[in-house]
Protein backbone atom coordinates (compact mmCIF):
# COMPACT_ATOMS: atom_id res chain seq x y z
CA UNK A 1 -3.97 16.84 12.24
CA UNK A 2 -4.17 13.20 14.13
CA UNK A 3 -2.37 12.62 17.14
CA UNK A 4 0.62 9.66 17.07
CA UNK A 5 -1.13 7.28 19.00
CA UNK A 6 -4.78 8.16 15.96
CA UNK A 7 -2.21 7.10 13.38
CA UNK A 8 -2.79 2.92 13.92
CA UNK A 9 -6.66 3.56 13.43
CA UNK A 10 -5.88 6.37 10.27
CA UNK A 11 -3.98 3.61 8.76
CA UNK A 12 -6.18 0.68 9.03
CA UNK A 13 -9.48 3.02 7.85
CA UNK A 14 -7.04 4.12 5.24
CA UNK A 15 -5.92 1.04 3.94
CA UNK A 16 -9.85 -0.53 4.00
CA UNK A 17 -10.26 2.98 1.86
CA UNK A 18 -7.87 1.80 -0.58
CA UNK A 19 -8.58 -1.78 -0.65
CA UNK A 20 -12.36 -0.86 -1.46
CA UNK A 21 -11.65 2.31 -4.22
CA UNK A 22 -9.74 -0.95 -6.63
CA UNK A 23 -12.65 -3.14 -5.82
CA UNK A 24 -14.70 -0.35 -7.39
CA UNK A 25 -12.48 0.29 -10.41
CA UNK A 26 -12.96 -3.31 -11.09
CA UNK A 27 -16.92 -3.58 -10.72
CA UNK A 28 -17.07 -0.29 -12.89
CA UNK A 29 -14.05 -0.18 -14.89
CA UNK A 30 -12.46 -3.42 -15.71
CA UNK A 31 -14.84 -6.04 -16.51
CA UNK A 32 -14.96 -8.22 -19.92
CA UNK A 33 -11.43 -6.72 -19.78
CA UNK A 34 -8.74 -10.07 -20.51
CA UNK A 35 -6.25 -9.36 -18.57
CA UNK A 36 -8.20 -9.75 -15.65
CA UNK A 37 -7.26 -13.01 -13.70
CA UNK A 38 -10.67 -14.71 -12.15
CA UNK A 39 -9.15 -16.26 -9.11
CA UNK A 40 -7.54 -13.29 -7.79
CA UNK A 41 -8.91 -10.51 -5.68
CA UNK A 42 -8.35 -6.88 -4.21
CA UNK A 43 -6.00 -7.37 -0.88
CA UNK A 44 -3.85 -4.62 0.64
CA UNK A 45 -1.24 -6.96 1.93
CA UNK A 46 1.90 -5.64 4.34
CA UNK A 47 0.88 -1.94 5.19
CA UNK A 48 2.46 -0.58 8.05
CA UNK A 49 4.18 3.26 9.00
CA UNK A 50 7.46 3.70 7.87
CA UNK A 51 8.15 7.68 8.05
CA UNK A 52 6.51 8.68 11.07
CA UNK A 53 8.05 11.86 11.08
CA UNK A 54 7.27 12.83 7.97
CA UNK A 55 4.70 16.23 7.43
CA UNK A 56 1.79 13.45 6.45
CA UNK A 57 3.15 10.05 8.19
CA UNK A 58 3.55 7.71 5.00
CA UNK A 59 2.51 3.57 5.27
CA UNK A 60 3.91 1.50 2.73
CA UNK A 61 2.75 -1.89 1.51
CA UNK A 62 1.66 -4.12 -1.63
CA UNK A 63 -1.98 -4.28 -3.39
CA UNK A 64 -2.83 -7.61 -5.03
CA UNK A 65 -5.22 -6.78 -7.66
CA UNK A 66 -6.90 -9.34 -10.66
CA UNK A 67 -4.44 -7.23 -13.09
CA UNK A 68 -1.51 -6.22 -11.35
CA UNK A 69 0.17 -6.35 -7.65
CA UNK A 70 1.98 -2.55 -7.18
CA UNK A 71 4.33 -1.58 -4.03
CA UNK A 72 2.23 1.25 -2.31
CA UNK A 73 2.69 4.17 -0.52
CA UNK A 74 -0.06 5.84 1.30
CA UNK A 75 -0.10 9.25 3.45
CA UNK A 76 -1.86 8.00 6.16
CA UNK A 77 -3.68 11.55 6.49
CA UNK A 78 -5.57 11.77 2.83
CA UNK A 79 -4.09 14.67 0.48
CA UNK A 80 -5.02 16.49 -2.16
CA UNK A 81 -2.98 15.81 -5.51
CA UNK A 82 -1.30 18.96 -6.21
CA UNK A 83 -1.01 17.89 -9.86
CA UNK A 84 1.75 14.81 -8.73
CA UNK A 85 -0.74 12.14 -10.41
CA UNK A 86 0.82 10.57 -13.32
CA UNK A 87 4.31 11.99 -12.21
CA UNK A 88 6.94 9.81 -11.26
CA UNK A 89 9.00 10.39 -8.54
CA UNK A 90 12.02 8.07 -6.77
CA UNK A 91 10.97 7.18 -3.45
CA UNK A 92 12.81 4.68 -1.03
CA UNK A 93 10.99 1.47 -0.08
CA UNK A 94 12.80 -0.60 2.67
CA UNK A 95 16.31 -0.75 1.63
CA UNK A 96 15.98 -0.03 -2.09
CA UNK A 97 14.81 2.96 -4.25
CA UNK A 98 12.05 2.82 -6.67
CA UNK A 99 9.79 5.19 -8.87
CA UNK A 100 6.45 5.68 -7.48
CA UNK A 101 3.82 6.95 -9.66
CA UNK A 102 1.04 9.58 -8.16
CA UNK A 103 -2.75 8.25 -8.46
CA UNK A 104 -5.48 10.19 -6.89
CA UNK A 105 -9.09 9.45 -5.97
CA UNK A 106 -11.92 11.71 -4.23
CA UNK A 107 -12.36 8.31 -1.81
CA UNK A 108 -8.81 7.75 -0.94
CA UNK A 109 -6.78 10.84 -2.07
CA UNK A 110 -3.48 11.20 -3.05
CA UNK A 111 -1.44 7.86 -2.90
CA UNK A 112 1.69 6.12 -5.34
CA UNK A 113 1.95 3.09 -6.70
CA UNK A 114 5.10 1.00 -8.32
CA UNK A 115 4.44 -1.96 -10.47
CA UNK A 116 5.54 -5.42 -9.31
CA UNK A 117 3.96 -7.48 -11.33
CA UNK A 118 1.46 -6.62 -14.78
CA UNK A 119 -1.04 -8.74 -15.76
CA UNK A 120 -0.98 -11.61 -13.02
CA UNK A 121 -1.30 -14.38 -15.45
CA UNK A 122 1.36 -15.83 -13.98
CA UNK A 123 -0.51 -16.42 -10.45
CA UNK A 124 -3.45 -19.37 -10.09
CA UNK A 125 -3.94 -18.66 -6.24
CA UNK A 126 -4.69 -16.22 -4.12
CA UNK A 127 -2.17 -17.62 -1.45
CA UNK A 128 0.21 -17.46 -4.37
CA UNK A 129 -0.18 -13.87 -4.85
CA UNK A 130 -0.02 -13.10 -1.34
CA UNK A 131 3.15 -15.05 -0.90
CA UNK A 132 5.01 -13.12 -3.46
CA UNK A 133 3.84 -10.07 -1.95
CA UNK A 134 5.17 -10.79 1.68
CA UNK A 135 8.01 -12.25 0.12
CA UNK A 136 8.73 -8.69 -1.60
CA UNK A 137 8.38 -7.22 1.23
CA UNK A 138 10.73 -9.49 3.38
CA UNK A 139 13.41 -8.90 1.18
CA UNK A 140 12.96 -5.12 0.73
CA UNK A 141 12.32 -4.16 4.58
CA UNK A 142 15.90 -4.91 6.15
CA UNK A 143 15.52 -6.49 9.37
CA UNK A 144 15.69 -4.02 11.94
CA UNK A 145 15.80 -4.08 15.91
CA UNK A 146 12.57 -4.03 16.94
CA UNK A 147 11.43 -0.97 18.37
CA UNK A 148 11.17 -0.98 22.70
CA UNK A 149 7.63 -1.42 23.57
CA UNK A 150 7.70 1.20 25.70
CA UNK A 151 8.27 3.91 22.40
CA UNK A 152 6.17 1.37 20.69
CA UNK A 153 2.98 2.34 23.00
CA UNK A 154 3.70 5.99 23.65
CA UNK A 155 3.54 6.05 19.49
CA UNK A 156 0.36 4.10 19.43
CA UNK A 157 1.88 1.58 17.31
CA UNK A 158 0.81 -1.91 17.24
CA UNK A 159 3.04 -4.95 16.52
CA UNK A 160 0.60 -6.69 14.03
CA UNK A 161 1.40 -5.41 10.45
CA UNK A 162 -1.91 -5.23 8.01
C-alpha cells in the first residue's frame, strides 16, 4: 500500500500508464479504421485525486483520444478486474452522476471510462479538444475552498492538476 504523500507520484506514473496503453491500442488496433480523426492525439487531460479516502484512492479526469474523449476514473493503486469490465456502474464525477464503464489492461489495470464525445469528427484541433475537455471539467468540479496548504503538504498533494 503507498503512503499519502506516494499518491502525487502513483498518479502521475499512473496517468503516463494510461496515456501510453491508448497510444498502443491505436498503433495496434485502430489504424485504416475511419473514424479515426488525423489531427488529434492521446492526452490525459485534468487528472487529479478526488476520493482520497477511498480503499484504492480514485483520480478522475478526461482522455482525448483520435476516436473519442471519455471522463475517467483511475484507482491510483492498479487493480485487478474482478469481472467489473464491461459492467456499468453509476459513479459521481464532480457534482453530477454518471455511468462508468469497467476496462481493464495488464499495463494499466482496472480503470472506467464514460463517453463524452464518439467519433471526434466534430474537433479540427488539438487545442479544441483540450478546451472542451477542461471546459467539462470546469463545469462538473464545483468550485470548492481550496484546501489549507498546510493539509495540502502533510497529504503530499500538489496544487498543479495533470
Amino acid at each position: 500500500m503507498h503512503a499519502a504523500h506516494d499518491w502525487p507520484a502513483s498518479l502521475e506514473l499512473r496517468v503516463t500508464a494510461l496515456e501510453a496503453l491508448y497510444r498502443q491500442v491505436q498503433r495496434d488496433r485502430m489504424q485504416n479504421v475511419a473514424l479515426l480523426n488525423p489531427v488529434l492525439k492521446v492526452e490525459a487531460i485534468g487528472f487529479r485525486l478526488q476520493h482520497i479516502e477511498a480503499p484504492a484512492p480514485m483520480a478522475e479526469g478526461v482522455l482525448i483520444t483520435p476516436w473519442f474523449m471519455s471522463l475517467v476514473r483511475l484507482p491510483v493503486i492498479a487493480q485487478t478486474h474482478e469481472h467489473r469490465v464491461g459492467h456499468s456502474q453509476p459513479h459521481e464525477f464532480g457534482c453530477e452522476c454518471f455511468d462508468f464503464i469497467g476496462a481493464y489492461d495488464q499495463a494499466v489495470g482496472y480503470h472506467e471510462t464514460c463517453a463524452l464525445f464518439s467519433p471526434m469528427e466534430d474537433f479540427d484541433t488539438q487545442q479544441r479538444a483540450r478546451d472542451t475537455a477542461h471546459e467539462t471539467l470546469a463545469i462538473l468540479r464545483p468550485a470548492a475552498e481550496p484546501m489549507p496548504a498546510r493539509r495540502a503538504f502533510f497529504l503530499g498533494l500538489g496544487t498543479s492538476p495533470r
